[in-house]
Protein backbone atom coordinates (compact mmCIF):
# COMPACT_ATOMS: atom_id res chain seq x y z
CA UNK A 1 24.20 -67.68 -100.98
CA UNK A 2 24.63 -70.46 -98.82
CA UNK A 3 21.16 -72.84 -98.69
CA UNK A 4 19.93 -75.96 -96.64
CA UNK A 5 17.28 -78.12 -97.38
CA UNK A 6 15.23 -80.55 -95.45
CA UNK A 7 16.55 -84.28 -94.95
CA UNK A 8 12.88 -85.19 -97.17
CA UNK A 9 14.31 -82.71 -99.91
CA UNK A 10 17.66 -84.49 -99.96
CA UNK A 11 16.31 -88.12 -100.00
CA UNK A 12 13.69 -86.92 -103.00
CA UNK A 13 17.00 -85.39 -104.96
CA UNK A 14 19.08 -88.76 -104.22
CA UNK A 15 16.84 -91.16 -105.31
CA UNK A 16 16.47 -88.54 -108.81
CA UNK A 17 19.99 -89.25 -109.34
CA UNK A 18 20.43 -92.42 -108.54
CA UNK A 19 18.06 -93.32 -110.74
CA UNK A 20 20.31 -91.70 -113.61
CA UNK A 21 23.61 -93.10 -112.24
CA UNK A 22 25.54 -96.72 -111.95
CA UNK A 23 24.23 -98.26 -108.81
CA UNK A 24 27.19 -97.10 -105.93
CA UNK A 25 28.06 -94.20 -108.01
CA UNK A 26 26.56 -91.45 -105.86
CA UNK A 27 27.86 -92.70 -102.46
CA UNK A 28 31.89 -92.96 -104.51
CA UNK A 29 31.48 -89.18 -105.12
CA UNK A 30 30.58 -88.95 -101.53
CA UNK A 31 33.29 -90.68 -100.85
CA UNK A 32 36.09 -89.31 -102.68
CA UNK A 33 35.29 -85.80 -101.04
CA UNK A 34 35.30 -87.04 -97.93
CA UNK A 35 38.75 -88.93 -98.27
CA UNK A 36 39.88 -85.62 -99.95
CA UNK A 37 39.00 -84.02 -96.89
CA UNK A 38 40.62 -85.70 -94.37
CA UNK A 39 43.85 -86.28 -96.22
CA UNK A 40 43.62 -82.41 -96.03
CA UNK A 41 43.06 -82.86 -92.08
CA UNK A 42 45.79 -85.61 -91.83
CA UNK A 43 48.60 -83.53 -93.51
CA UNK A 44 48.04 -81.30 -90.87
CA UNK A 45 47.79 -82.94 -87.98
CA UNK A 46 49.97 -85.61 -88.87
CA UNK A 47 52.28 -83.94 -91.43
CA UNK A 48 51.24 -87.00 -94.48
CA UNK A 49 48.63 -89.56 -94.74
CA UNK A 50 51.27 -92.12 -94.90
CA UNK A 51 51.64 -93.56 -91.66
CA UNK A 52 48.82 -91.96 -90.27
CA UNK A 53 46.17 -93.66 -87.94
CA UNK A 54 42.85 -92.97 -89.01
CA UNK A 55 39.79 -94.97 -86.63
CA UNK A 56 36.77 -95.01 -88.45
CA UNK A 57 33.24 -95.28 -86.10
CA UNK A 58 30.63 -97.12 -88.30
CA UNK A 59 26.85 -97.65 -88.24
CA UNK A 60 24.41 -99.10 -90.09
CA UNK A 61 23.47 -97.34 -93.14
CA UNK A 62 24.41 -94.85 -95.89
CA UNK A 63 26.62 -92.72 -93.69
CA UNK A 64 28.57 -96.01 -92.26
CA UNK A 65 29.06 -96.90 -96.45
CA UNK A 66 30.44 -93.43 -96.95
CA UNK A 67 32.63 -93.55 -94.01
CA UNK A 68 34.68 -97.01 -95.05
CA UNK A 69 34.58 -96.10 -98.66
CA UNK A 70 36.73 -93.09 -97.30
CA UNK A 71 38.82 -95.24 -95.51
CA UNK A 72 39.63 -97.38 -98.21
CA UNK A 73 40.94 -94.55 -99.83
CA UNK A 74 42.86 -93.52 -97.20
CA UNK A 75 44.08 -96.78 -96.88
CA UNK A 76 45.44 -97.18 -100.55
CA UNK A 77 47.73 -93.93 -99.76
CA UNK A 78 49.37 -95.54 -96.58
CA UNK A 79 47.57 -94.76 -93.96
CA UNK A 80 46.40 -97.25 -91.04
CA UNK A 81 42.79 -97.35 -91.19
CA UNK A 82 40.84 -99.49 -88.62
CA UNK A 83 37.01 -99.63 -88.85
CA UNK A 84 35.03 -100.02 -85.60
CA UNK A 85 31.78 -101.60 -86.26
CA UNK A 86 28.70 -100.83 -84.30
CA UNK A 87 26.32 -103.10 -85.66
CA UNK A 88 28.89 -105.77 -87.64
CA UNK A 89 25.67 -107.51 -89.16
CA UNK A 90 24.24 -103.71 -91.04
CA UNK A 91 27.68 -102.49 -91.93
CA UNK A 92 27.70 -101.54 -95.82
CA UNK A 93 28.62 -104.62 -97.50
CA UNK A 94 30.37 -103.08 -100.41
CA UNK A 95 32.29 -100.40 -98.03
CA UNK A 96 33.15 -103.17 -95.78
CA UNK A 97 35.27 -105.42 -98.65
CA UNK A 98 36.74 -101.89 -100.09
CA UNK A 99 38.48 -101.58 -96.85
CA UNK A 100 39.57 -104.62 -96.74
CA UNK A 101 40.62 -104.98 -100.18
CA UNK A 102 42.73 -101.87 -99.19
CA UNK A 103 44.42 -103.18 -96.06
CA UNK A 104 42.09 -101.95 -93.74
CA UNK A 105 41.45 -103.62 -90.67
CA UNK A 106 37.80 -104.12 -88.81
CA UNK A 107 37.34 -104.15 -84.93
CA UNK A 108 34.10 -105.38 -83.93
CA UNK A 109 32.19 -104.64 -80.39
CA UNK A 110 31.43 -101.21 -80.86
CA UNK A 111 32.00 -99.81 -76.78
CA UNK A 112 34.71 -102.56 -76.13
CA UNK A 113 37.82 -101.08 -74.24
CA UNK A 114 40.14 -102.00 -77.23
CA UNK A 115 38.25 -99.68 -79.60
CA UNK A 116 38.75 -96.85 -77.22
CA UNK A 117 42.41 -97.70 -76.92
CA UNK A 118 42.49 -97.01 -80.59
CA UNK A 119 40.78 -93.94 -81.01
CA UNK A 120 43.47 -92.00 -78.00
CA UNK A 121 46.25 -93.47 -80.54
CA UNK A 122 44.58 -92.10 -83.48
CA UNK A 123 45.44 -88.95 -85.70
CA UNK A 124 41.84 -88.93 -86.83
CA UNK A 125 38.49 -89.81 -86.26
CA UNK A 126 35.75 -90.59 -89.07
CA UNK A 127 32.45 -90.46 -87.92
CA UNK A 128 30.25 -92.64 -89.82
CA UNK A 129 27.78 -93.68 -87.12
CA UNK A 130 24.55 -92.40 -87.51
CA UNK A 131 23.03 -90.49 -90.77
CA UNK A 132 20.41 -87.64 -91.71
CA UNK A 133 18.04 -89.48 -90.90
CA UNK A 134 19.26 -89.70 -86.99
CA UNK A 135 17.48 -88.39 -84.08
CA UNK A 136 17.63 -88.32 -80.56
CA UNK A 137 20.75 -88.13 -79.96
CA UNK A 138 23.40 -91.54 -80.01
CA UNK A 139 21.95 -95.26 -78.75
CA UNK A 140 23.96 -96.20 -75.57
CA UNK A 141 26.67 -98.59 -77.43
CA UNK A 142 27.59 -95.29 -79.18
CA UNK A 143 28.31 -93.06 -76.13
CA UNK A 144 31.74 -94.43 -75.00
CA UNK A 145 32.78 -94.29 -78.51
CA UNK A 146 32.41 -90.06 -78.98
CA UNK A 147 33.63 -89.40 -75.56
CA UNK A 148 36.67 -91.44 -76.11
CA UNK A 149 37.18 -89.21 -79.45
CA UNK A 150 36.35 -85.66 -76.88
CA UNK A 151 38.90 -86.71 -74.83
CA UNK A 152 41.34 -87.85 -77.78
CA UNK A 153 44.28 -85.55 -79.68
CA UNK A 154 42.84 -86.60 -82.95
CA UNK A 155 41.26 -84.12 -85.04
CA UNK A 156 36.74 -85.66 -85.59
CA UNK A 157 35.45 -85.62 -88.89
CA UNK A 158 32.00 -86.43 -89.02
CA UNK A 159 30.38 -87.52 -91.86
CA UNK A 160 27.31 -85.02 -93.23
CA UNK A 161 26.93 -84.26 -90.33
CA UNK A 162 27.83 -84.97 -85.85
CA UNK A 163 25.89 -87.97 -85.32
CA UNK A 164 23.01 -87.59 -82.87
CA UNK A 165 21.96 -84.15 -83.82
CA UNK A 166 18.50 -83.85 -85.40
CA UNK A 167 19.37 -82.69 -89.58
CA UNK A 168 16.12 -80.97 -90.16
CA UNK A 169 15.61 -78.22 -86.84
CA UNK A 170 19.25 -78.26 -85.33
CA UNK A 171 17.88 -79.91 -81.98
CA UNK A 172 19.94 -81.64 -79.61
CA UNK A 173 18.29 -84.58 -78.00
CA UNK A 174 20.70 -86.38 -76.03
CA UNK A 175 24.74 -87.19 -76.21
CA UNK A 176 26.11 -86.56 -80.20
CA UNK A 177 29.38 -86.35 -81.05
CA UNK A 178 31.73 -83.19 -81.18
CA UNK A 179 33.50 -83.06 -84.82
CA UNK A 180 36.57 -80.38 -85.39
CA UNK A 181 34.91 -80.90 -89.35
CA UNK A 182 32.14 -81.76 -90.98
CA UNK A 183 31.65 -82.83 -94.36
CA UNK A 184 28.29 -81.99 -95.56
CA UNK A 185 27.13 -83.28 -99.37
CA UNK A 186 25.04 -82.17 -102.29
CA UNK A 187 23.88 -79.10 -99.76
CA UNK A 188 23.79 -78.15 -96.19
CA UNK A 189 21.48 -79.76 -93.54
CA UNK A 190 19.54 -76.91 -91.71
CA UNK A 191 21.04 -78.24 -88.42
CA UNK A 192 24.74 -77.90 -89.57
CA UNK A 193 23.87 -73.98 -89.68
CA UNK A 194 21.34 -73.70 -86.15
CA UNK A 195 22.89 -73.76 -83.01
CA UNK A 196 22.85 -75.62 -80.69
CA UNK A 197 23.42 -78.29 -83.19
CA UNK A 198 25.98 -75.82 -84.99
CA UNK A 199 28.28 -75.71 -82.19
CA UNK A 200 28.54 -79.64 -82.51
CA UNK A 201 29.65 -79.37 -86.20
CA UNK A 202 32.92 -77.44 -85.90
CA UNK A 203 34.25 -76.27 -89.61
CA UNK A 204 31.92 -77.35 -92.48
CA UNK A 205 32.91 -78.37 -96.15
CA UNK A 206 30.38 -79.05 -98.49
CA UNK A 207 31.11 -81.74 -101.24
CA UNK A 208 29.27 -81.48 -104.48
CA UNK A 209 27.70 -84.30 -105.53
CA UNK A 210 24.83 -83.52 -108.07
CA UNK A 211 21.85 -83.44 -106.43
CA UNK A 212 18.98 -81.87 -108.47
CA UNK A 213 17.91 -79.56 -105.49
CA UNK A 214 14.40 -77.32 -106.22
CA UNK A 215 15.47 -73.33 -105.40
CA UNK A 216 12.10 -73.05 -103.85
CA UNK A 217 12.38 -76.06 -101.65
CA UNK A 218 14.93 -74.65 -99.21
CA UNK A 219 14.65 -74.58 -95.68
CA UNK A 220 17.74 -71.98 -95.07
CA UNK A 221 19.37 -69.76 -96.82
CA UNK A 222 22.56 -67.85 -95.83
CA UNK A 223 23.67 -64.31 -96.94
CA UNK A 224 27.52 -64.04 -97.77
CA UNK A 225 29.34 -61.12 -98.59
CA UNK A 226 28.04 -60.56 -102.54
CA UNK A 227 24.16 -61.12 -101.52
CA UNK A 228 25.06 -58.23 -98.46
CA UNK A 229 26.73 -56.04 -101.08
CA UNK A 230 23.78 -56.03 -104.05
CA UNK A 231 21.07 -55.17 -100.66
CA UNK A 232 23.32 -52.45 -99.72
CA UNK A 233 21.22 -48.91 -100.37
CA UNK A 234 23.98 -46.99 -101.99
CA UNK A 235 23.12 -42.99 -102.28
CA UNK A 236 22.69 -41.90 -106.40
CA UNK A 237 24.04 -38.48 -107.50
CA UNK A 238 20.72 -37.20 -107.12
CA UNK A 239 19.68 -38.59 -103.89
CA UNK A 240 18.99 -36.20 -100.84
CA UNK A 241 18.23 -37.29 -97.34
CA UNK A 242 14.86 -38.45 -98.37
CA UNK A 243 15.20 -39.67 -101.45
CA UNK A 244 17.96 -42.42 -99.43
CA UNK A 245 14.96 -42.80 -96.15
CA UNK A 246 14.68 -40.82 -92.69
CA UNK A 247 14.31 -43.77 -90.00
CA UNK A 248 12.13 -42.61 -87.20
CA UNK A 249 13.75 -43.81 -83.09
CA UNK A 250 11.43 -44.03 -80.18
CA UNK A 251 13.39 -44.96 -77.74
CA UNK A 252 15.18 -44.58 -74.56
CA UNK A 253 13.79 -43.70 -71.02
CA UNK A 254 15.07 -41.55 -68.32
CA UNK A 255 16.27 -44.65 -66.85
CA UNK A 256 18.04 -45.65 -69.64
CA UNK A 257 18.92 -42.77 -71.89
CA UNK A 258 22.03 -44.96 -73.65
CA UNK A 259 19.54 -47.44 -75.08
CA UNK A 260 18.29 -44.26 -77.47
CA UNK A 261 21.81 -43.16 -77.99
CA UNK A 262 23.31 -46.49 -78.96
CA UNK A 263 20.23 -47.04 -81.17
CA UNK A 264 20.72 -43.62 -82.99
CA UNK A 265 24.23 -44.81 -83.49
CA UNK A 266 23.33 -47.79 -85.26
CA UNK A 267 20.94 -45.74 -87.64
CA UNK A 268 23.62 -43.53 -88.58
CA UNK A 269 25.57 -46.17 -89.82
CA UNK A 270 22.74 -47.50 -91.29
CA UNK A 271 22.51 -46.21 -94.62
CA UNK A 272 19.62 -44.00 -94.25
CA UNK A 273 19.81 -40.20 -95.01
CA UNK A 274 18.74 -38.22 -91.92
CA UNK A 275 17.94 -39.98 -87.98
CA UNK A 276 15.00 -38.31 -86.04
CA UNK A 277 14.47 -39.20 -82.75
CA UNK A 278 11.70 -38.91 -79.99
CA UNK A 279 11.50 -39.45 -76.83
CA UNK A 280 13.13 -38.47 -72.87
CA UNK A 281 16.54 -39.15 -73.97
CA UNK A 282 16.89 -36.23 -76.79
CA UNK A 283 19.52 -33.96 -74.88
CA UNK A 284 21.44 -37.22 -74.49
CA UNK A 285 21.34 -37.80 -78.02
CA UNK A 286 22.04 -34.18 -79.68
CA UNK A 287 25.57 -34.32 -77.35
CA UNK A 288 26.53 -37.18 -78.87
CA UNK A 289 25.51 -37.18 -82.33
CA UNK A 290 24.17 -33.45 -83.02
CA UNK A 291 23.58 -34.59 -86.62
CA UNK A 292 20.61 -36.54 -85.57
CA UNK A 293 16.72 -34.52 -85.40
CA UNK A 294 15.70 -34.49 -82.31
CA UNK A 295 12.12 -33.91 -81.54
CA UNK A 296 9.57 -33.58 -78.60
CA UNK A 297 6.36 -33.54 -80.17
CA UNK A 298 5.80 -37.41 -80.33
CA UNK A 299 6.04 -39.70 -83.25
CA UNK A 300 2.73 -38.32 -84.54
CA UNK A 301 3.94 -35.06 -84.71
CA UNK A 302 7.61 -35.58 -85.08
CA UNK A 303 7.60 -35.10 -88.97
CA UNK A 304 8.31 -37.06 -92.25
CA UNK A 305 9.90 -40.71 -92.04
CA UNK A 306 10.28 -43.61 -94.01
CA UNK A 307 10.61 -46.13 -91.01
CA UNK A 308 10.58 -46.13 -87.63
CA UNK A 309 12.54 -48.01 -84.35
CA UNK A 310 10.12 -48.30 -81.32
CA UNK A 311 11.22 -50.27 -78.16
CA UNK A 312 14.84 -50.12 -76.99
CA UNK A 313 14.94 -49.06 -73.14
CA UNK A 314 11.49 -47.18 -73.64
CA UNK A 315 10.21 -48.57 -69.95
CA UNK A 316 6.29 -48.71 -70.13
CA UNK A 317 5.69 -45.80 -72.29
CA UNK A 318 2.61 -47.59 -74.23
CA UNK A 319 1.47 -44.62 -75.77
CA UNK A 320 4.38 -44.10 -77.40
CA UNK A 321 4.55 -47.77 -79.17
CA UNK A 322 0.91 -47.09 -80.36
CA UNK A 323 1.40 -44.54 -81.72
CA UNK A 324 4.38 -45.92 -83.92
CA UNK A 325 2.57 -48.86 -84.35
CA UNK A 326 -0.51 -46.97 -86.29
CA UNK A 327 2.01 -45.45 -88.72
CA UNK A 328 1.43 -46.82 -92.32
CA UNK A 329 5.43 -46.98 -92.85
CA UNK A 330 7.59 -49.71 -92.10
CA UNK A 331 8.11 -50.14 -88.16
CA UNK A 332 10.61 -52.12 -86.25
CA UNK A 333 10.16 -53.26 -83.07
CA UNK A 334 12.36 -54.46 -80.17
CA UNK A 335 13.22 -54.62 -76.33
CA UNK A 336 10.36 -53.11 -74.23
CA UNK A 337 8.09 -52.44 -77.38
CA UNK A 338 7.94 -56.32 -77.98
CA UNK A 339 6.12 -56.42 -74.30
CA UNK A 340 4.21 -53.19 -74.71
CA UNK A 341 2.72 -53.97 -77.78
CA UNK A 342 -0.81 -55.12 -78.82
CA UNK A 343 -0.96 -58.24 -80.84
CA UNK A 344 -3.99 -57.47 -82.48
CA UNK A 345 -2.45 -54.05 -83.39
CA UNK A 346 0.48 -55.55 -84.65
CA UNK A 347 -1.59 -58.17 -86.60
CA UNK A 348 -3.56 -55.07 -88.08
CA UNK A 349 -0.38 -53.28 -89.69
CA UNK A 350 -0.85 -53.21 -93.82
CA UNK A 351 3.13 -52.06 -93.66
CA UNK A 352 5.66 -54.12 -93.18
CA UNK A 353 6.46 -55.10 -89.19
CA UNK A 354 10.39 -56.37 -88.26
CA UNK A 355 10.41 -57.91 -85.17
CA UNK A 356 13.82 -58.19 -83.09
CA UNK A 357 13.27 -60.45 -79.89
CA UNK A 358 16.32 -62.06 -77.98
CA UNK A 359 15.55 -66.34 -76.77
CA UNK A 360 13.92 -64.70 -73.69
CA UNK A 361 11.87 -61.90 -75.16
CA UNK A 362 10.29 -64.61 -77.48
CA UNK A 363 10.17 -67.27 -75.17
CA UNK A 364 7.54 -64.63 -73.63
CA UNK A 365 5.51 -63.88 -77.05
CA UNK A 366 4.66 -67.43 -77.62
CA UNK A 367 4.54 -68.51 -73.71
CA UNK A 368 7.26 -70.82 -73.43
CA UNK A 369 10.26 -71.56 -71.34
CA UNK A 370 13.60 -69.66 -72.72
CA UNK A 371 15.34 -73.04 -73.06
CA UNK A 372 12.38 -74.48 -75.35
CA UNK A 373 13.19 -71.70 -77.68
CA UNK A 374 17.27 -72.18 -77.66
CA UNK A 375 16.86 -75.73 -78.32
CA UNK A 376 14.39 -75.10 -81.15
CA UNK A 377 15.59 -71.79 -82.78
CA UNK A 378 13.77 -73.02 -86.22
CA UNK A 379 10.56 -73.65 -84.77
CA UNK A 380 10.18 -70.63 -82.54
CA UNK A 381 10.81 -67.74 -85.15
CA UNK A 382 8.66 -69.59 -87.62
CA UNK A 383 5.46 -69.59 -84.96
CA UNK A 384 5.80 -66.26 -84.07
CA UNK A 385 6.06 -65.08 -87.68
CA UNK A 386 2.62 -67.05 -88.31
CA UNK A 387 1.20 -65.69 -85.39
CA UNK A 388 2.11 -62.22 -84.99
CA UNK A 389 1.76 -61.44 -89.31
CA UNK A 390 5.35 -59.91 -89.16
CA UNK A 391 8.88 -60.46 -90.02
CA UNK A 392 10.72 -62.00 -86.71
CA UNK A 393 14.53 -61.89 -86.16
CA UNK A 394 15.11 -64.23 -83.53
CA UNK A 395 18.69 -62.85 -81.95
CA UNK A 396 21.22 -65.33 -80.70
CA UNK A 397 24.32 -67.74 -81.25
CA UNK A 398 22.37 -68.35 -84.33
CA UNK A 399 20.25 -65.35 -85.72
CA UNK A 400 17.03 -66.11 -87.85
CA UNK A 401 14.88 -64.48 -89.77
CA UNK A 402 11.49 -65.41 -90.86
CA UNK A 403 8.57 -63.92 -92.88
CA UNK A 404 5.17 -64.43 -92.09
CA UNK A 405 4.39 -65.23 -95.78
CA UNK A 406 6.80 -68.80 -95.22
CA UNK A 407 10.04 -69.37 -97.48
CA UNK A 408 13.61 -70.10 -96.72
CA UNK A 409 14.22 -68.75 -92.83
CA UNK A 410 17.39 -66.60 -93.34
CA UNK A 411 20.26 -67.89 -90.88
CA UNK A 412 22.93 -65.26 -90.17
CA UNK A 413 26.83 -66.31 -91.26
CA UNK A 414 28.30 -63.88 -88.77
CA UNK A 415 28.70 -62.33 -84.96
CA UNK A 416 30.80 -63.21 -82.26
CA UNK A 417 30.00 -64.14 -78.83
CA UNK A 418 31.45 -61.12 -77.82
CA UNK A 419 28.25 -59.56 -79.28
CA UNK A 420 26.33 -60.95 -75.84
CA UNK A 421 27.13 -57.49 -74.50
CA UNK A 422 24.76 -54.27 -73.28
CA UNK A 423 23.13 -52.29 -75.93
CA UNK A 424 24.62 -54.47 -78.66
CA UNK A 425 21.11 -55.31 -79.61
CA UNK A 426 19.80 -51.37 -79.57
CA UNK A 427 22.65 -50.82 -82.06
CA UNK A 428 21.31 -54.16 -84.20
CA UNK A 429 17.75 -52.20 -84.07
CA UNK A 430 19.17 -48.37 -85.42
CA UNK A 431 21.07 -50.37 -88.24
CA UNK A 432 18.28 -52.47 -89.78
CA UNK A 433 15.14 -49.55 -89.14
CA UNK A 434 17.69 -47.43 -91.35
CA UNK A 435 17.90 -49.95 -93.98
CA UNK A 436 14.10 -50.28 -93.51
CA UNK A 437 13.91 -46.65 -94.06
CA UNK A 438 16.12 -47.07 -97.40
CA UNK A 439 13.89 -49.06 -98.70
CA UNK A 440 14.90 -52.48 -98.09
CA UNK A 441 12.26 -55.26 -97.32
CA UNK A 442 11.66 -56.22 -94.11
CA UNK A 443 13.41 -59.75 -94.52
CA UNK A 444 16.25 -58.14 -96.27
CA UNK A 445 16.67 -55.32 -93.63
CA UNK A 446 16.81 -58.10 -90.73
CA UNK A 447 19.76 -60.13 -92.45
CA UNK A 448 21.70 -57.45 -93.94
CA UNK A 449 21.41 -55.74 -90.57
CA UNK A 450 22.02 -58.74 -88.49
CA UNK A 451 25.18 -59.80 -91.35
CA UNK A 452 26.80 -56.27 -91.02
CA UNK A 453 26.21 -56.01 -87.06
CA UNK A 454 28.06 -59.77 -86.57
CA UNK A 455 30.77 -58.70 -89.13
CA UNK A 456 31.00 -55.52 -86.84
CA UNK A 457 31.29 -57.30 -83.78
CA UNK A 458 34.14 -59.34 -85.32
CA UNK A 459 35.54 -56.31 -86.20
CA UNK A 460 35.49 -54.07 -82.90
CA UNK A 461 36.38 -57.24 -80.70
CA UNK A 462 39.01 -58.90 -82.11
CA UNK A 463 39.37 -61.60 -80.35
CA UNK A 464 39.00 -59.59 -76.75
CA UNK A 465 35.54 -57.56 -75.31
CA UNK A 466 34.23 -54.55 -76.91
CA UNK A 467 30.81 -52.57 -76.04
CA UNK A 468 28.02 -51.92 -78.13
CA UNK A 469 29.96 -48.48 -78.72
CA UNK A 470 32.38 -50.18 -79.92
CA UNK A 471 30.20 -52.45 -82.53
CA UNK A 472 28.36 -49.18 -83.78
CA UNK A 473 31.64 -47.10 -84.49
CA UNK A 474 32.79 -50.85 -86.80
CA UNK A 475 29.72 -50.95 -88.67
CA UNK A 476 31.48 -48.59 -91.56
CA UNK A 477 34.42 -50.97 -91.73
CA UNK A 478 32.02 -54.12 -92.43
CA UNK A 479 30.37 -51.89 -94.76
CA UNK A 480 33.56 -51.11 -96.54
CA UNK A 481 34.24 -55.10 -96.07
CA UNK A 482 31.11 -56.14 -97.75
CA UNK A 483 31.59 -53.64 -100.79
CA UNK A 484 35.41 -54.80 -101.48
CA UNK A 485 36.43 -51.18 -100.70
């Protein structure tokens, strides 16, 4: 599992070390990763480090220190290294005469036209300038320097992470720089894994350095493929369809039946052992999948379940998400149930509550503008976890989930953009109200359903569009992906 803690955390942990450590010995493990790294980067792009041109952009501080340490490195094996320094009288003292010592060169006046001229000739880009503790986005001498590397061939490392985005809630202020890599150390900043500060990062290699990082203390945490497979409900010899959950789907509307079919589809594959559904959309629903238990009594009446799906394309039926919404068994809600439901009746739920909401859906739960919740993702699911007393999934470029009890927000390490598609997110809602209905948690249910729906996506698009059919018919393959089979 993949974690990120807060730039506070980090600082606490480095000062720990250093404490234990010779004084510059943290920021040369830094260092020697980072070099490691782009000699990695150089032999591609340039074929060697020998001969290579590598431009470093330097600020004051920690991250400037790291950056011509690196260089110095790369400047022992051959290549031309030349440092350009945006505040000459803060550069790292020690960094500065380790480059030198190497045969590195330094090219003062940060914006000047001559340091532009040398990042279009250069094979790489080392972005030192601004550190965790950023934010804000870049000061104005900065600007011309990471459009000048945008608009260059060479491949932009940046150091822990782009400069100008904010490390603790993945904001961006203002201009930052675009890096191809980043090289993250001791752990991952929360904004190298929350778009939009994500996008900004490109790949990202962490480099261990020894921090003494508290498990509880994390901001983030990130399912990979053997946290997915232990949360996967997996049927005994003795299990029947109860025994493995019956998920409960109220959904669909006469207006839009396919919301209830591509929901049931997603249950199916869920990992639950029977699907009933209710509601207008049942003949729909038996032609497609005639496995499924279709009812038309109402989900008071529609017999036994272990969790139920209320929302997708259900149109203004209230009644119907009441009625859900006084069951004491796990309930997930999404779409048109996130508008027709009562806070204080969500608030009043003793079983667990999943919410699903999309940027817009949310950005009408708390009263906001849609673009206040893209640009603070982390913020956003956390305040409606705390105010509605439920689990929130916050879909997206970056999916989060967040309990209302606190802890580590779960950030989702997969999806495609080809997920922005119609009914994707009904299909995301089946999936993880059947792995409520298993018996998974509400948290886990979220991220293993929102992990197996993006590896889906990946699957049925391949690189070109796919519906939401499409995604629901892949689910078994990312299943099969997750388990090694």
């Amino acid at each position: 599992m993949r974690t990120a803690y807060s730039v506070e955390t980090v600082r606490n942990a480095e000062r720990e070390l250093m404490a234990r450590l010779p004084e510059g010995a943290l920021m040369q493990r830094a260092a020697a990763g980072l070099a490691a790294a782009c000699a990695r980067v150089l032999a591609r792009v340039a074929g060697r480090v020998y001969g290579s041109r590598v431009v470093l952009l330097v600020g004051s501080g920690d991250n400037g220190g790291d950056a011509l340490y690196a260089g110095a490195r790369l400047a022992r094996r051959g290549a031309g290294v030349t440092a350009v320094l945006l505040a000459p009288e803060r550069a790292h003292g020690g960094g500065l005469a380790a480059l030198r010592r190497a045969g590195g060169r330094v090219a003062e006046g940060g914006a000047s036209g001559s340091a532009e001229e040398l990042i279009a000739r250069a094979d790489l880009v080392l972005d030192g300038i601004v550190g965790i503790g950023g934010a804000g986005g870049l000061r104005k001498e900065a600007v011309p320097l990471a459009d000048a590397a945008a608009r260059s061939r060479a491949a932009v490392v940046a150091v822990d992470l782009p400069s100008g985005v904010d490390a603790d809630t993945g904001r961006v202020r203002g201009d930052v720089v675009r890096a191809d890599l980043t090289v993250t150390f001791g752990t991952h900043k929360p904004g190298l894994l929350i778009d939009p500060a994500r996008e900004y990062a490109g790949s990202v290699r962490l480099v261990g350095i020894g921090l003494p990082l508290p498990g509880e203390a994390a901001e983030l945490e990130a399912l990979q493929h053997p946290d997915v497979a232990r949360l996967l409900p997996v049927p005994a010899g003795e299990s029947d369809k109860y025994r493995r959950g019956v998920v409960g789907i109220a959904a669909g509307s006469a207006r839009y039946p396919g919301a209830a079919v591509l929901a049931v589809a997603g249950a199916l594959r869920g990992g639950a052992g029977a699907v009933r559904y209710v509601g207008p959309a049942g003949d729909a629903v038996i032609a497609r999948f005639p496995e499924t238990l279709v009812s038309d009594q109402g989900p008071e009446r529609a017999g036994r379940v272990q969790a139920w799906v209320v929302g997708p394309g259900a149109g203004d039926d209230a009644a119907t998400v009441a009625q859900v919404l006084a069951a004491e068994v796990p309930v997930l809600i999404d779409a048109d149930g996130l508008r027709l439901a009562e806070a204080d009746a969500v608030r009043a739920r003793t079983a667990p509550t999943l919410m699903t909401p999309h940027a817009g859906e949310a950005a009408a739960l708390l009263g906001v503008g849609r673009e206040e919740v893209e640009a603070a993702r982390l913020a956003s699911v956390r305040e409606l976890a705390a105010r509605y007393g439920a689990t929130v999934l916050l879909k997206g470029s970056t999916t989060l989930v967040a309990s209302a009890k606190g802890g580590p927000v779960r950030v989702n390490a997969t999806g495609t953009s080809w997920l922005a598609t119609a009914g994707s997110g009904d299909v995301l809602s089946g999936l993880a109200g059947s792995l409520l209905a298993a018996g998974l948690s509400a948290v886990d249910a979220g991220s293993v359903g929102a992990y197996l729906h993006g590896l889906a996506g990946r699957f049925a698009a391949a690189g070109a569009p796919a519906g939401a059919h499409d995604v629901a018919a892949a689910i078994p393959r990312a299943w099969r992906d997750v388990r090694g089979e």
